[in-house]
Protein backbone atom coordinates (compact mmCIF):
# COMPACT_ATOMS: atom_id res chain seq x y z
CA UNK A 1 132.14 103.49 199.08
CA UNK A 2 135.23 102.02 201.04
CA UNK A 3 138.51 102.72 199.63
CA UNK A 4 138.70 98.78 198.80
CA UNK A 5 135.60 98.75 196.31
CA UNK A 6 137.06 101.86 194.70
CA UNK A 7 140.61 99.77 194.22
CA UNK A 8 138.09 96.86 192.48
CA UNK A 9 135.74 98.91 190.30
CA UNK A 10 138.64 100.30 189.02
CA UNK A 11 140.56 97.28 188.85
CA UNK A 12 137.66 95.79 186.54
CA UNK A 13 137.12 99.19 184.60
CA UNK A 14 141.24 98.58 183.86
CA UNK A 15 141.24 95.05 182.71
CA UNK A 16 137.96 95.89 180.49
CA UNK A 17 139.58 98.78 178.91
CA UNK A 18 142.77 96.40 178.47
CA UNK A 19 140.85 94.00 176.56
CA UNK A 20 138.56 96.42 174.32
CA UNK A 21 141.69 97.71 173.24
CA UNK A 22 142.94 93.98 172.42
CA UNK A 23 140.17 93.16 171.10
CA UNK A 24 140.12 95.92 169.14
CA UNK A 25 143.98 95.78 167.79
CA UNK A 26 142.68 92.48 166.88
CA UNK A 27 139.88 93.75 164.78
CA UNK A 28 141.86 96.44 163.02
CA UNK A 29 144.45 94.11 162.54
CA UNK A 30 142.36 91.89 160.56
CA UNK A 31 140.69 94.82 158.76
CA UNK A 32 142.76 97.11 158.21
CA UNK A 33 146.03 96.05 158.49
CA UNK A 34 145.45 93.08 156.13
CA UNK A 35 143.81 95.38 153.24
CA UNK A 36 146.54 97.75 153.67
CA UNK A 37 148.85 95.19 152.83
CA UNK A 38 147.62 93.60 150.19
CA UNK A 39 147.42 97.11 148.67
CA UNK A 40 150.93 97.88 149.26
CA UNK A 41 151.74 94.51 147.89
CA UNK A 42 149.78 95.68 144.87
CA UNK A 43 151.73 98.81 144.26
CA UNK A 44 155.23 97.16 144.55
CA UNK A 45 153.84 94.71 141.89
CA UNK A 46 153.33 97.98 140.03
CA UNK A 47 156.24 99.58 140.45
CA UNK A 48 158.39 96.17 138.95
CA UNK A 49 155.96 96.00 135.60
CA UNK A 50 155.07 92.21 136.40
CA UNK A 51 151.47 92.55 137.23
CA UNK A 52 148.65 92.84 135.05
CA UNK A 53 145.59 92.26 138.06
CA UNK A 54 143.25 94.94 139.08
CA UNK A 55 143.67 95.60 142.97
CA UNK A 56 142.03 93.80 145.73
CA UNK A 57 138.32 95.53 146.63
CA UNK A 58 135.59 94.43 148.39
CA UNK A 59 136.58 95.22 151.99
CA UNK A 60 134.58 96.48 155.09
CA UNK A 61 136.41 99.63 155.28
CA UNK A 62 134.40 101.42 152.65
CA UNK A 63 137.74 104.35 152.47
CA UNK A 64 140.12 101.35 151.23
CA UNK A 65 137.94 100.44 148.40
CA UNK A 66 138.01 104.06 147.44
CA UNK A 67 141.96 103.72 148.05
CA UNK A 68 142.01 100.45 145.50
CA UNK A 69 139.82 102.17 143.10
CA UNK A 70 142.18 104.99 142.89
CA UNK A 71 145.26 102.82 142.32
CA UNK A 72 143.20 101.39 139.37
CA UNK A 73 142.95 104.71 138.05
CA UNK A 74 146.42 105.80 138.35
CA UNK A 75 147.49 102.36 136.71
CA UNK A 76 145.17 102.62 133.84
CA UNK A 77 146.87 106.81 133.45
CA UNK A 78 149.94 104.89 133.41
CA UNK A 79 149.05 102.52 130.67
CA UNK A 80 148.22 105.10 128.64
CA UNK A 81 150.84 107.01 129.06
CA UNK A 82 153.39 104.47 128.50
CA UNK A 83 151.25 103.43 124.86
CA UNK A 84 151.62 107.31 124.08
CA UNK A 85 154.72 107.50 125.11
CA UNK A 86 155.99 104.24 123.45
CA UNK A 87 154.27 105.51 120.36
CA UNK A 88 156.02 109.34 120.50
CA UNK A 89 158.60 106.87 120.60
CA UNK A 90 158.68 104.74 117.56
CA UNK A 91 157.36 108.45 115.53
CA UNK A 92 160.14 109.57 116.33
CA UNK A 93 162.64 106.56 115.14
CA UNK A 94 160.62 106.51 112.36
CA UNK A 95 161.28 110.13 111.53
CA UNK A 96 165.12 110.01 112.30
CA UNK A 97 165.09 106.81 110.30
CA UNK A 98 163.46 109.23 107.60
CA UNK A 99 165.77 112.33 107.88
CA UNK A 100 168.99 109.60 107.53
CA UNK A 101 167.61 107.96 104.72
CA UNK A 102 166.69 111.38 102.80
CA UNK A 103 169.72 113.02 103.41
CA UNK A 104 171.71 109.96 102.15
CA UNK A 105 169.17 109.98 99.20
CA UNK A 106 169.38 113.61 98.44
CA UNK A 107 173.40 113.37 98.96
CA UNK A 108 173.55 110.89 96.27
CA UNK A 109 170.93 113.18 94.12
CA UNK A 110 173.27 116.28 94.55
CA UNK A 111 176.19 114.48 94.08
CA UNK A 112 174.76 112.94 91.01
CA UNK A 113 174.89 116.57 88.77
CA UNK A 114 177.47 117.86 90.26
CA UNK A 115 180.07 115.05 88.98
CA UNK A 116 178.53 115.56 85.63
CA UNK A 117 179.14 119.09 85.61
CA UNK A 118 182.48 119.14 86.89
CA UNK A 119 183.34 115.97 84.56
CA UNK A 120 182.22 117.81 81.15
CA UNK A 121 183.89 121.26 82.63
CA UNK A 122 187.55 119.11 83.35
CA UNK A 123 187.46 117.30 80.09
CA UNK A 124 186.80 120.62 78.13
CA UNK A 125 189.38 122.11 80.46
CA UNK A 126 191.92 119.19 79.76
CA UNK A 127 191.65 119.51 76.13
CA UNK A 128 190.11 116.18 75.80
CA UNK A 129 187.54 117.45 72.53
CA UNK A 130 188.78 117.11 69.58
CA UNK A 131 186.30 119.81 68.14
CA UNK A 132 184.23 122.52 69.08
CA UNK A 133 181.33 120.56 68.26
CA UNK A 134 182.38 117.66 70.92
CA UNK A 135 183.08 120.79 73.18
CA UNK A 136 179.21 122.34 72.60
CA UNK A 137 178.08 118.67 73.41
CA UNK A 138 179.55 118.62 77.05
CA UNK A 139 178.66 122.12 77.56
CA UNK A 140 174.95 120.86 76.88
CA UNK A 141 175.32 117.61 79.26
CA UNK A 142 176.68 120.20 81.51
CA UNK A 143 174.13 122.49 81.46
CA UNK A 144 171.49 120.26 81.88
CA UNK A 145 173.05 118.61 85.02
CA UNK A 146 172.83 122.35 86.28
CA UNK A 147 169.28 122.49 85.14
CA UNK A 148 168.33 119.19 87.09
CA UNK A 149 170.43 120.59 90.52
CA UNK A 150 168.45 123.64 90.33
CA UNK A 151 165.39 121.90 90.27
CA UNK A 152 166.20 119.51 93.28
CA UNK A 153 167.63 122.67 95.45
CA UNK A 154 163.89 124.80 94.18
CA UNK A 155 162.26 121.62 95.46
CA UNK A 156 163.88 121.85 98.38
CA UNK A 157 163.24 125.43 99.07
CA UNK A 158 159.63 124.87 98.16
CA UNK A 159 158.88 122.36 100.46
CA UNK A 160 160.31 124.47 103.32
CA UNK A 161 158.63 127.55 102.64
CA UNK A 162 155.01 125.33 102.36
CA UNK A 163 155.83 123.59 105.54
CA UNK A 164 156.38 127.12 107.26
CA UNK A 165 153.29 128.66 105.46
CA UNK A 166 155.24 131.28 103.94
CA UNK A 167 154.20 130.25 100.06
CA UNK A 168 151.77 133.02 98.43
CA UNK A 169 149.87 132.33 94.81
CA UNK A 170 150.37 134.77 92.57
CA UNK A 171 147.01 134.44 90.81
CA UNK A 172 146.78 135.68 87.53
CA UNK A 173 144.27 134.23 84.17
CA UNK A 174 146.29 132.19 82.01
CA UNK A 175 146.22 130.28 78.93
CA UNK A 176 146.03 126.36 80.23
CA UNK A 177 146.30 124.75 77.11
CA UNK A 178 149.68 126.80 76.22
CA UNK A 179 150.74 125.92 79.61
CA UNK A 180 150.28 122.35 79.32
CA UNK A 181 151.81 122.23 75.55
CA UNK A 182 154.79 123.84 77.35
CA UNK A 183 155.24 121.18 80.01
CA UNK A 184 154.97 118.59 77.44
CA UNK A 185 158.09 120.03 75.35
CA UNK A 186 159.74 119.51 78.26
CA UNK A 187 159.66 116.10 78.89
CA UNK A 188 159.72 115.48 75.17
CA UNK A 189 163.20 114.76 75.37
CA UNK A 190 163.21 112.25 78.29
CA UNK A 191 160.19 110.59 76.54
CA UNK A 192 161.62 110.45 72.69
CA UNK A 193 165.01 108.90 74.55
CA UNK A 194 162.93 106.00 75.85
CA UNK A 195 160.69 106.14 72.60
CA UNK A 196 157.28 106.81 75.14
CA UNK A 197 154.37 107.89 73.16
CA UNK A 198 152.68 110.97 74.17
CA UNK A 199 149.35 112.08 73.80
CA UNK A 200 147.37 114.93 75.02
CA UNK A 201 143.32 115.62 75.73
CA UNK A 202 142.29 118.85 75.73
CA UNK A 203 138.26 120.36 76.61
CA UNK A 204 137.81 122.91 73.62
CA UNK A 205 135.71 125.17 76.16
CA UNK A 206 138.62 125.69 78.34
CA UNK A 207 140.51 128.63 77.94
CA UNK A 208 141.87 130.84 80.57
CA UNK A 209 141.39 130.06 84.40
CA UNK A 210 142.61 131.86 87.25
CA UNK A 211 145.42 130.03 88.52
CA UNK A 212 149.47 130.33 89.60
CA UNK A 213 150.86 130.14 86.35
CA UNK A 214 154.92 129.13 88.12
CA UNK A 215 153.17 126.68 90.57
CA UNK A 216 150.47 124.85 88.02
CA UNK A 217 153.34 124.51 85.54
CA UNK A 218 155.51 122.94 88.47
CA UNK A 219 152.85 120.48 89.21
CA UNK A 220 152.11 119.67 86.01
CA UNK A 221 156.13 119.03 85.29
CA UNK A 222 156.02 117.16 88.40
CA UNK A 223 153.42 114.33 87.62
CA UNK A 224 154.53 114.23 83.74
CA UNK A 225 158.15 113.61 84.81
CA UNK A 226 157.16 111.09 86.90
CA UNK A 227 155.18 109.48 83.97
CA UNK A 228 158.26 109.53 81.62
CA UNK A 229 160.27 107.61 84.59
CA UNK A 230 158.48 105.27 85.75
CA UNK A 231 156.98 104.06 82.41
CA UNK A 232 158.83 101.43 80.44
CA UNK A 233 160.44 101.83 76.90
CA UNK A 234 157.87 101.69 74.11
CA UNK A 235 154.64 102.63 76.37
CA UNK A 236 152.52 105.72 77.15
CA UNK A 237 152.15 109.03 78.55
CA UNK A 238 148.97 110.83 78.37
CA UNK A 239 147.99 114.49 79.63
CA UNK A 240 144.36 115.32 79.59
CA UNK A 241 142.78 118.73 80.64
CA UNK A 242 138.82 118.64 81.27
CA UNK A 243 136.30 119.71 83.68
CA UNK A 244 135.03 117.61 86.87
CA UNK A 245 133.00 118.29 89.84
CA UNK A 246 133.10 117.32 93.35
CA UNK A 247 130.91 114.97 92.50
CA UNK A 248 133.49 113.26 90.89
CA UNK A 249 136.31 113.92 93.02
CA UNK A 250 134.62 112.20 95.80
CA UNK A 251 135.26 108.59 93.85
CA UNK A 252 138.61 109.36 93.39
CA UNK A 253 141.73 107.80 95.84
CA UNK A 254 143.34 110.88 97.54
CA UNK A 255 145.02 111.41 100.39
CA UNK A 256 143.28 113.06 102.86
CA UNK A 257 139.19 112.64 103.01
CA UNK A 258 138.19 116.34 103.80
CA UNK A 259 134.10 117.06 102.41
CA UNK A 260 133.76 118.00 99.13
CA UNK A 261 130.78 120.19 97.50
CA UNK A 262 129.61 117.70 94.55
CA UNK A 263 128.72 121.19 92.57
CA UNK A 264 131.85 122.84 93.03
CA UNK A 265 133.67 123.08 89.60
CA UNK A 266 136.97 121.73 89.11
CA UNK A 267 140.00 122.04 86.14
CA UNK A 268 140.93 118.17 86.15
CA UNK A 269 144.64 118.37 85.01
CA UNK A 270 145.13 114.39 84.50
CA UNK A 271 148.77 112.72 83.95
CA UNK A 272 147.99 108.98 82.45
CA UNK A 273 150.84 106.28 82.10
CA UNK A 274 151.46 102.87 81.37
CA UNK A 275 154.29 102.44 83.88
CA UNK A 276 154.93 99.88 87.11
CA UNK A 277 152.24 100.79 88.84
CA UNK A 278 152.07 101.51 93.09
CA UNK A 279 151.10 98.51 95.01
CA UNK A 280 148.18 99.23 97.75
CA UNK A 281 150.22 98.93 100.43
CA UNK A 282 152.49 101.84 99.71
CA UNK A 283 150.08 104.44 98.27
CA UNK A 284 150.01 106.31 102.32
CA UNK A 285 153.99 106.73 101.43
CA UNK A 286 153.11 108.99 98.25
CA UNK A 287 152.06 112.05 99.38
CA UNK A 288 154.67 111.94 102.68
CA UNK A 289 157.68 114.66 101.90
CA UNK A 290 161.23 112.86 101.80
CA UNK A 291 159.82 109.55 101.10
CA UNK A 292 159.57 107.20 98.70
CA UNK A 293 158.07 103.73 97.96
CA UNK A 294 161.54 102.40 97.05
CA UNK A 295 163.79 104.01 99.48
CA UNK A 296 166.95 101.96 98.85
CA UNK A 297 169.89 104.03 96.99
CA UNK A 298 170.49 101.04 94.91
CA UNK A 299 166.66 101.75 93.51
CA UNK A 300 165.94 101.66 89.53
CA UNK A 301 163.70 104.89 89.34
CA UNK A 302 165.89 107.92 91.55
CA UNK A 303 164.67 111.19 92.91
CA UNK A 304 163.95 112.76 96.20
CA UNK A 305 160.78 111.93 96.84
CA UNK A 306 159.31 115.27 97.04
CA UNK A 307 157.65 115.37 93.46
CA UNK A 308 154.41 114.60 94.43
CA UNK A 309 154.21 115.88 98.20
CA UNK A 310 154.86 119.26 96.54
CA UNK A 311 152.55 118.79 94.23
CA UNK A 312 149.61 118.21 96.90
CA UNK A 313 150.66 121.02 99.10
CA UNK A 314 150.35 123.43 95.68
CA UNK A 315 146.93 122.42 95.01
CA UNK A 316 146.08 122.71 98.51
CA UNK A 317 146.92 126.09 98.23
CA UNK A 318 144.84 126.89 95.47
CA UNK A 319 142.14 125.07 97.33
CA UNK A 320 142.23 121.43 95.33
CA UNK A 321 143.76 118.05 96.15
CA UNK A 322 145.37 115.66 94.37
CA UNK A 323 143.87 112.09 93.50
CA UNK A 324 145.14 109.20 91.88
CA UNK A 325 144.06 105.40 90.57
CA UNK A 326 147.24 103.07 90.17
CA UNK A 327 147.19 99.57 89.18
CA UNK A 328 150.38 96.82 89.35
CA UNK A 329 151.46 96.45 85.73
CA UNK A 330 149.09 98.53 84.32
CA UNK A 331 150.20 102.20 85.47
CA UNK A 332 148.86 105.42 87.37
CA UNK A 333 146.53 108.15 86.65
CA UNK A 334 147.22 111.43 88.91
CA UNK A 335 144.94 114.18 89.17
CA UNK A 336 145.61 117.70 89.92
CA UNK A 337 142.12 119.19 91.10
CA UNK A 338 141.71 123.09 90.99
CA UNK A 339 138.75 125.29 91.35
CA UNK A 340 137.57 127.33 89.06
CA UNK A 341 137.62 130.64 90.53
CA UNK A 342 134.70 133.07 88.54
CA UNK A 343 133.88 130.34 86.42
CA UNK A 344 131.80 131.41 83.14
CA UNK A 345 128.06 129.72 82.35
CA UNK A 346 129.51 128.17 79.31
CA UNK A 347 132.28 126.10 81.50
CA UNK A 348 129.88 124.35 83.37
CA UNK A 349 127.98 121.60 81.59
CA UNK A 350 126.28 118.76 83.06
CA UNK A 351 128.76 115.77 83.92
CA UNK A 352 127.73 113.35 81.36
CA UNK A 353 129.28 115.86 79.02
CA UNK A 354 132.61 115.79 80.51
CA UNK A 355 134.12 112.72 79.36
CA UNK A 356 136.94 113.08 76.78
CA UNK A 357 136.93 111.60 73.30
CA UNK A 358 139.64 108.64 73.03
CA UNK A 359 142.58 109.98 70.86
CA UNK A 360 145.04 107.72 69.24
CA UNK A 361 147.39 110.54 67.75
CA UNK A 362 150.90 110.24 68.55
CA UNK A 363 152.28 113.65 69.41
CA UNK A 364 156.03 112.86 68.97
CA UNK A 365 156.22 116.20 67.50
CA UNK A 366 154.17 118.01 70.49
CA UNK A 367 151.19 118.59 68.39
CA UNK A 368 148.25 119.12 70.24
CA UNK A 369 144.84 116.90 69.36
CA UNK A 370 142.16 119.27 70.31
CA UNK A 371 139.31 117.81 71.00
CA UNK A 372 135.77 119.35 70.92
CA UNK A 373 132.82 118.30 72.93
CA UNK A 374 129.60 119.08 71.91
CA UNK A 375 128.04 121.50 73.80
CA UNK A 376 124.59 120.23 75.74
């Protein structure tokens, strides 16, 4: 070849090359170039919160679509983790919310005793009795403001020491009848004050289980003390001990829905009033610790709120629950549900059997009705 058809072959192989390549740029331009930016529009739409579209798919390059499907992905992470995070969030307002509003509650609660006992203490100080007699009455009103501040700081401690698992029963038989007849003298006064009638059920065939005796009779305080407050002047108060069976339990409202053995045997310790009532819409409040259906300090009924998220943590530990039935206007039932650990043949009956005989004694005076069942 002459040195002039070299020059032109590789004149034309230039000008080819030269326009593959443009043609080319052209090509990728339109399909890549485009898809990449309507990706990297997508993403700054992401990164200012405004869009809510899925990104753009369908194109030639089979790698992009993997590229959009992947910024799907990551959004949809995101959206979750901003709903988790958004929830952790509100939690925990809602629990700082909580802490201010119980320690302003429990403030007021301390507080409360503690002016009593230093006012009777001053006024006895001052000279202000004119007898001993006066002076043995504000020594009383004293002491029981004491009594009530121990039993909100015990409360306290209790609470703690469940929360951290460091609570042990100290499980020993005792007498549940004396128990309860016990508890009952000790809201007697409370109740006589707002002239409540109290009653009390007892199963004859009950006599000594295998329980706490310190944490049964603080649950059992608990719910009747409760009773006594939130029932009006002039109504009722009832305590019944009997028998149930998971079978049984299973109907019953309670706050957490873990599976019960319909045979197991139960002691049914059961606090009955004819108070306010709980309306629906508060009874997941009940069992939560510092928190109470009326919150306000300004409320009628005061407390801490602990009462009964105590109680259901001690019959946890004895392997119960707690249940309850409340109805506006009509009052509460409670239900303290523990097992019967070594249960004798003669405790266990069929369940038809169970059911209490109605008792219209008044027991203003704390004695007990016992009633008998007959045996099946």
């Amino acid at each position: 070849y002459s040195l002039q058809e070299i020059r032109q072959v590789l004149l034309i192989l230039t000008v080819g090359l030269v326009t593959a390549i443009l043609l080319a740029t052209l090509y990728l331009s339109r399909e890549l170039a485009l898809p990449i930016e309507q990706l990297s529009d997508y993403a700054l739409q992401i990164r200012q919160r405004y869009s809510s579209d899925r990104a753009p798919k369908n194109f030639k390059v089979k790698e992009l679509n993997h590229l959009a499907e992947a910024l799907d992905n990551m959004v949809d992470r995101l959206e979750e983790r901003a709903e988790e995070l958004e929830s952790a969030w509100q939690e925990a307002q809602a629990a700082n919310q909580l802490k201010s509003d119980f320690l302003a509650t429990t403030s007021h609660e301390l507080r409360t005793p503690l002016n009593a006992i230093i006012g009777c203490v001053r006024l006895i100080q001052d000279g202000c009795c004119d007898d001993r007699e006066e002076e043995l009455e504000f020594l009383q009103q004293a002491d029981d403001a004491a009594i009530h501040l121990l039993k909100i700081i015990n409360d306290l401690l209790d609470i703690a020491k469940i929360e951290a698992g460091k609570v042990e029963l100290n499980l020993q038989p005792i007498q549940i009848k004396e128990l309860c007849r016990q508890c009952m003298k000790m809201v007697q006064p409370g109740a006589e004050m707002k002239r409540l009638k109290l009653n009390m059920e007892v199963d004859q065939r009950i006599d000594s289980v295998l329980v706490d005796e310190r944490r049964v009779r603080q649950m059992v305080i608990n719910l009747l003390s409760n009773a006594v407050k939130f029932t009006p002047e002039g109504g009722q108060v009832k305590l019944a001990i009997g028998l149930g069976f998971g079978q049984q339990l299973e109907q019953d409202t309670r706050p957490d829905r873990s599976p019960i053995n319909p045979n197991t045997p139960y002691l049914r310790v059961a606090v009955q009033d004819s108070g306010i009532g709980i309306p629906e819409d508060r009874w997941h409040l009940l069992f939560r610790p510092f928190q109470q259906v009326d919150s306000s300090l300004t409320r009628k009924h005061e407390g801490t709120g602990l009462g009964l998220a105590l109680t259901k943590r001690l019959a946890e530990l004895h392997g119960g629950t707690l249940s309850f039935t409340s109805t506006i206007g009509q009052g509460s039932t409670f239900r303290i549900w523990l097992p019967l650990l070594e249960p004798s043949t003669d405790l266990l009956p069929s369940i038809d059997t169970l059911e209490l005989l109605p008792t219209t004694s008044r027991v203003s005076d704390l004695e007990i009705d016992r009633l008998s069942i007959p045996n099946s």
